[in-house]
C-alpha atoms as a PDB file:
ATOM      1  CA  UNK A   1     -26.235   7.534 -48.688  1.00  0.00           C
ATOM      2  CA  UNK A   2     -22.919   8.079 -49.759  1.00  0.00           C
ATOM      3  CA  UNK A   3     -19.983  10.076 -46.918  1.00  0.00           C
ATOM      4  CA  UNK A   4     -19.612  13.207 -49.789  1.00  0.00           C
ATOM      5  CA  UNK A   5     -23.846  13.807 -49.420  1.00  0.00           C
ATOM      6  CA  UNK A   6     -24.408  13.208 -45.599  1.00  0.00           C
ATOM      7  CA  UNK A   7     -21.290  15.072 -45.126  1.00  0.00           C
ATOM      8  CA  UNK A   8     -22.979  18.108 -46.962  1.00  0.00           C
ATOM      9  CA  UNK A   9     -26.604  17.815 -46.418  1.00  0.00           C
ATOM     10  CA  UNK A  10     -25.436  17.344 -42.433  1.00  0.00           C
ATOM     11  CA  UNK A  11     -22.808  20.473 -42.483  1.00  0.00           C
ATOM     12  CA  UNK A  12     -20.295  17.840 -41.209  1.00  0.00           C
ATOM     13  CA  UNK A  13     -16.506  17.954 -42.372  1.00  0.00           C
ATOM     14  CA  UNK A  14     -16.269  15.140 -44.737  1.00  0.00           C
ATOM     15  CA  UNK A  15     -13.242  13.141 -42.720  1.00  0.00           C
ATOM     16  CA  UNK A  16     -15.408  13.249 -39.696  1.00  0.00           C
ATOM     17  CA  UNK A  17     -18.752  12.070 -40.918  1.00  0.00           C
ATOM     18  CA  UNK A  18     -16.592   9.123 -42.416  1.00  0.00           C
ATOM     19  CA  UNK A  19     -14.996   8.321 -38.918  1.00  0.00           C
ATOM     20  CA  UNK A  20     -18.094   8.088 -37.650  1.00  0.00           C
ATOM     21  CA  UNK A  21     -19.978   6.547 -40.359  1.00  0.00           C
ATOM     22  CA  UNK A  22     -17.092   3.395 -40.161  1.00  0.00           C
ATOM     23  CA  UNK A  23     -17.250   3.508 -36.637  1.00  0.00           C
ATOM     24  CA  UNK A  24     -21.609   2.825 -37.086  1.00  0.00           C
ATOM     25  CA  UNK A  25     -20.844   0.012 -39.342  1.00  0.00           C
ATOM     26  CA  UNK A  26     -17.790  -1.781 -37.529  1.00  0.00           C
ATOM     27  CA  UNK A  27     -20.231  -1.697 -34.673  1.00  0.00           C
ATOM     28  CA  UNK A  28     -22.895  -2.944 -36.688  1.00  0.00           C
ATOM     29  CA  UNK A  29     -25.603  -0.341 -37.132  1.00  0.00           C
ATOM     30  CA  UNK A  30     -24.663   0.124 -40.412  1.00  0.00           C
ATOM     31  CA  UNK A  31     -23.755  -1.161 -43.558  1.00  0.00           C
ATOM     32  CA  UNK A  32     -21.901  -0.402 -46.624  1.00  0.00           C
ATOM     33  CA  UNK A  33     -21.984  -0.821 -49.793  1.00  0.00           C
ATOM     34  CA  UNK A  34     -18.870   0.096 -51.865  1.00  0.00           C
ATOM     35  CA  UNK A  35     -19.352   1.325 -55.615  1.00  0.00           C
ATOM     36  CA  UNK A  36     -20.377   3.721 -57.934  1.00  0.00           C
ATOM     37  CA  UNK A  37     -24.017   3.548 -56.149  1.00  0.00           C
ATOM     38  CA  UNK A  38     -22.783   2.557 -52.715  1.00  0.00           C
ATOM     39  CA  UNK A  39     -23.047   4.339 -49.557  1.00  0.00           C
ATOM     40  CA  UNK A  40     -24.475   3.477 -46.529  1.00  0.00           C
ATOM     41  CA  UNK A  41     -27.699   2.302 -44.607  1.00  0.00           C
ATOM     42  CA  UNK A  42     -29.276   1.206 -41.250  1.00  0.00           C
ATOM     43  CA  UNK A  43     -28.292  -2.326 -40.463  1.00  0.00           C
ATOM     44  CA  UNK A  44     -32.012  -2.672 -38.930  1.00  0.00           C
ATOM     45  CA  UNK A  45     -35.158  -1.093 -38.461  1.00  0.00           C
ATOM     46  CA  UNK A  46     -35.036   2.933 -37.079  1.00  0.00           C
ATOM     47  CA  UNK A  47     -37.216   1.670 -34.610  1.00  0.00           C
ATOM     48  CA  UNK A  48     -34.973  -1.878 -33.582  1.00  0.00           C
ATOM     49  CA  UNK A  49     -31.688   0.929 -32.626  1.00  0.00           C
ATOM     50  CA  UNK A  50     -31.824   2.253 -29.376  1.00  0.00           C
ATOM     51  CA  UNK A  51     -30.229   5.519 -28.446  1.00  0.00           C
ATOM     52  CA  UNK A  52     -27.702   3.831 -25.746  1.00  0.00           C
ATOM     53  CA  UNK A  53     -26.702   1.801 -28.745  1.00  0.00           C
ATOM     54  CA  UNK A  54     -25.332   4.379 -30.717  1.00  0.00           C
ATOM     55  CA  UNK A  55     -23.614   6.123 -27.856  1.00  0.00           C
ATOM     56  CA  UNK A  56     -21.972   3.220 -26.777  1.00  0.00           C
ATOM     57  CA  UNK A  57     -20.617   2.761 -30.415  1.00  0.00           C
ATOM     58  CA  UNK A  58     -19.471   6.132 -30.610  1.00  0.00           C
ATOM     59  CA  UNK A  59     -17.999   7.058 -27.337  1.00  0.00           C
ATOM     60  CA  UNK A  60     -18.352   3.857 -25.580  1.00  0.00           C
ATOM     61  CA  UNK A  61     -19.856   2.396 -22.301  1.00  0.00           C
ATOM     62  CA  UNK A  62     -22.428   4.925 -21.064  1.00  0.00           C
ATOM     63  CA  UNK A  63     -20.674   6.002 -17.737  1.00  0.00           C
ATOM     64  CA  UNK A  64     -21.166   9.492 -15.528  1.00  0.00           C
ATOM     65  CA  UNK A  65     -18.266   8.285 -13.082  1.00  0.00           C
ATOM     66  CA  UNK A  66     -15.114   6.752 -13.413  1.00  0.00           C
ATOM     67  CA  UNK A  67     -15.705   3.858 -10.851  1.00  0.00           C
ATOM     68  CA  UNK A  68     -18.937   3.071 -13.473  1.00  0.00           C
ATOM     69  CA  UNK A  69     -16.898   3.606 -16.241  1.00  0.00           C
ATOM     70  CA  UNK A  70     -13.637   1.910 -15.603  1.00  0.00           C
ATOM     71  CA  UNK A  71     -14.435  -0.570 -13.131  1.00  0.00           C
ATOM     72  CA  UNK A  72     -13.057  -1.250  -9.427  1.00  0.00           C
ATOM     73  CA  UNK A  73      -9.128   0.142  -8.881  1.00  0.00           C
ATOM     74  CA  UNK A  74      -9.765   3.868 -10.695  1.00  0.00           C
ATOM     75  CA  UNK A  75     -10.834   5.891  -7.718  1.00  0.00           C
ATOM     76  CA  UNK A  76      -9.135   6.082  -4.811  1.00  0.00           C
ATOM     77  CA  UNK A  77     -11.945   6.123  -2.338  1.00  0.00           C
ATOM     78  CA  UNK A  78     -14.304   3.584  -3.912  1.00  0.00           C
ATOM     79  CA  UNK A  79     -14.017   1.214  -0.850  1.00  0.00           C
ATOM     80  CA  UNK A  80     -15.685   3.753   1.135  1.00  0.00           C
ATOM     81  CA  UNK A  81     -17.571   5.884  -0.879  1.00  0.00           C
ATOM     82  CA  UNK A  82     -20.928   6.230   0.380  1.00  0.00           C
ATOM     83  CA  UNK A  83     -21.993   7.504  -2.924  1.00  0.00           C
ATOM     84  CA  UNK A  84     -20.917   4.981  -5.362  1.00  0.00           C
ATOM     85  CA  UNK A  85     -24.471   2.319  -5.064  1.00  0.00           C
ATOM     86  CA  UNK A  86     -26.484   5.664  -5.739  1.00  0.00           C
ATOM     87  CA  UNK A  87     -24.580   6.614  -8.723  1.00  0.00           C
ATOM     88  CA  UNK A  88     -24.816   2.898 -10.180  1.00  0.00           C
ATOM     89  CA  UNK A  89     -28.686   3.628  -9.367  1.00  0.00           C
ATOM     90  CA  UNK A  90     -28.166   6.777 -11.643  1.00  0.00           C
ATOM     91  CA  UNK A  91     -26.186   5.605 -14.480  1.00  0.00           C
ATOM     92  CA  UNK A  92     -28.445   2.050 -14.872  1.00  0.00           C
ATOM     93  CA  UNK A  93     -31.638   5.174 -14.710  1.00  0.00           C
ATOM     94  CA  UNK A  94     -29.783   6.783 -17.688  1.00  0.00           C
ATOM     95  CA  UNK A  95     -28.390   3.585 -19.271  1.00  0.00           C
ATOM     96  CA  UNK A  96     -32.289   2.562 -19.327  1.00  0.00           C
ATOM     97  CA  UNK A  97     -33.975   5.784 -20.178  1.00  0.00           C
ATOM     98  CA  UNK A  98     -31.438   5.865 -23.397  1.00  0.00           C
ATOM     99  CA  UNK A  99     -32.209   2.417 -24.057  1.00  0.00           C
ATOM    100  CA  UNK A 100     -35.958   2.629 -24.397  1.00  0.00           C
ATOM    101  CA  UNK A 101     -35.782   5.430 -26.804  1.00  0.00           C
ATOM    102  CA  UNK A 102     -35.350   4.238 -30.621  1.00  0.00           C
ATOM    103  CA  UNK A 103     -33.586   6.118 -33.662  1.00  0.00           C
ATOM    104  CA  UNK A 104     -37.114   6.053 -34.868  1.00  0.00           C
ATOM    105  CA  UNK A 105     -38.711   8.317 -32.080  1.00  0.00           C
ATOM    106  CA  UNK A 106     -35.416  10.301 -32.480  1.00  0.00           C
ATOM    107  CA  UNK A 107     -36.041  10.908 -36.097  1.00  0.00           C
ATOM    108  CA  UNK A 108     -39.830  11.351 -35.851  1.00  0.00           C
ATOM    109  CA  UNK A 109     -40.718  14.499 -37.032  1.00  0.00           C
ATOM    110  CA  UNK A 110     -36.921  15.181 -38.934  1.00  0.00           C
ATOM    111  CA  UNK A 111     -36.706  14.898 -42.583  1.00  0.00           C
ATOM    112  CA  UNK A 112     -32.881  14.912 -44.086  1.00  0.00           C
ATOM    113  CA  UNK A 113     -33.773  17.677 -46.631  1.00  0.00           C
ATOM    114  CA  UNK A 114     -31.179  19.731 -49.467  1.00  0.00           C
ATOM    115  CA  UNK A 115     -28.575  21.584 -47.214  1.00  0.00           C
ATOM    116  CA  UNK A 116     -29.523  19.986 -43.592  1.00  0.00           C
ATOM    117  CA  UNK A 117     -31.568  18.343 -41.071  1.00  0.00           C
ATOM    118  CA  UNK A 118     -35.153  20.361 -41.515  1.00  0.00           C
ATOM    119  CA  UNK A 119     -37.672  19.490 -39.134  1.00  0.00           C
ATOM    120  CA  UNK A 120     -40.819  18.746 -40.809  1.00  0.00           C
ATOM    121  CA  UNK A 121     -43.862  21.369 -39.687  1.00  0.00           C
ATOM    122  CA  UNK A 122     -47.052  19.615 -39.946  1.00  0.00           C
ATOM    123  CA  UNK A 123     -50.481  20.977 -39.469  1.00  0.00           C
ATOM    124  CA  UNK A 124     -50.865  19.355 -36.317  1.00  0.00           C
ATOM    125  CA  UNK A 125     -47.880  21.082 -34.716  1.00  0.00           C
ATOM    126  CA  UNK A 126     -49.055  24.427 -35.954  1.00  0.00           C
ATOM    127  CA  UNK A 127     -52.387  24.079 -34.643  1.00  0.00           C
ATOM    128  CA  UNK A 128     -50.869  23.265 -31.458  1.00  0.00           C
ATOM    129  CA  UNK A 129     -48.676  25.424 -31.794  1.00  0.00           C
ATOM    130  CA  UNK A 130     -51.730  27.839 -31.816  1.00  0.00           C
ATOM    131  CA  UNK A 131     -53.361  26.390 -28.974  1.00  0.00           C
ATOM    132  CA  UNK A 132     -50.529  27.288 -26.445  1.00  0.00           C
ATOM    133  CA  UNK A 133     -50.656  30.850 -27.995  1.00  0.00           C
ATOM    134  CA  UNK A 134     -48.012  31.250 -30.136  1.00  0.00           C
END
């Protein structure tokens, strides 16, 4: 797909969907294809690109502190922190929870439609839907 028609069909300003869409493919999640019918696709599989992936190629390492983030030197208390071996424990929790979730499951259940991201309604959901009382 081409920056112009994700830019649209997403409702994202055209310069940033293209910042990110170069970012994707430096990183290699994506490539491109320049030319009249170029545009852009998955480097691999929905299912083979993990969640953590694509935040770490957007916004980079997945971090909650700055001692996780940035490494030994950036607090001032790190020495003696009696906190900092649970929030590794944390952030590796998150790091892994992100990592065992795929674009795939993401997308499941999301269609890229005319005008936006619609999310598909399928008879199953309904009747559940039904079930809980809705």
């Amino acid at each position: 797909m081409a920056t112009p028609e994700l830019a649209e069909r997403t409702r994202i300003a055209q310069p940033m969907a293209g910042k990110i869409l170069k970012t994707l493919t430096r990183e290699g999640l994506l490539v491109s294809q320049r030319g009249a019918k170029g545009g852009y696709q998955l480097a691999r599989q929905p299912s083979l690109v993990t969640v953590a992936e694509i935040i770490e190629a957007l916004d980079g390492p997945i971090a909650l502190t700055a001692c996780i983030e940035v490494g030994a030197g950036e607090c001032g208390i790190e020495e003696i922190c009696p906190a900092r071996s649970n929030w590794h424990r944390i952030n590796a929790a998150i790091r892994d929870a992100l990592d065992g979730i795929s674009l795939g499951e993401m997308a499941h259940g999301w269609q890229l439609g005319q005008g936006g991201l619609l999310l598909e309604h399928s008879a199953r959901t309904a009747a559940a839907g039904s079930e809980l009382g809705d």
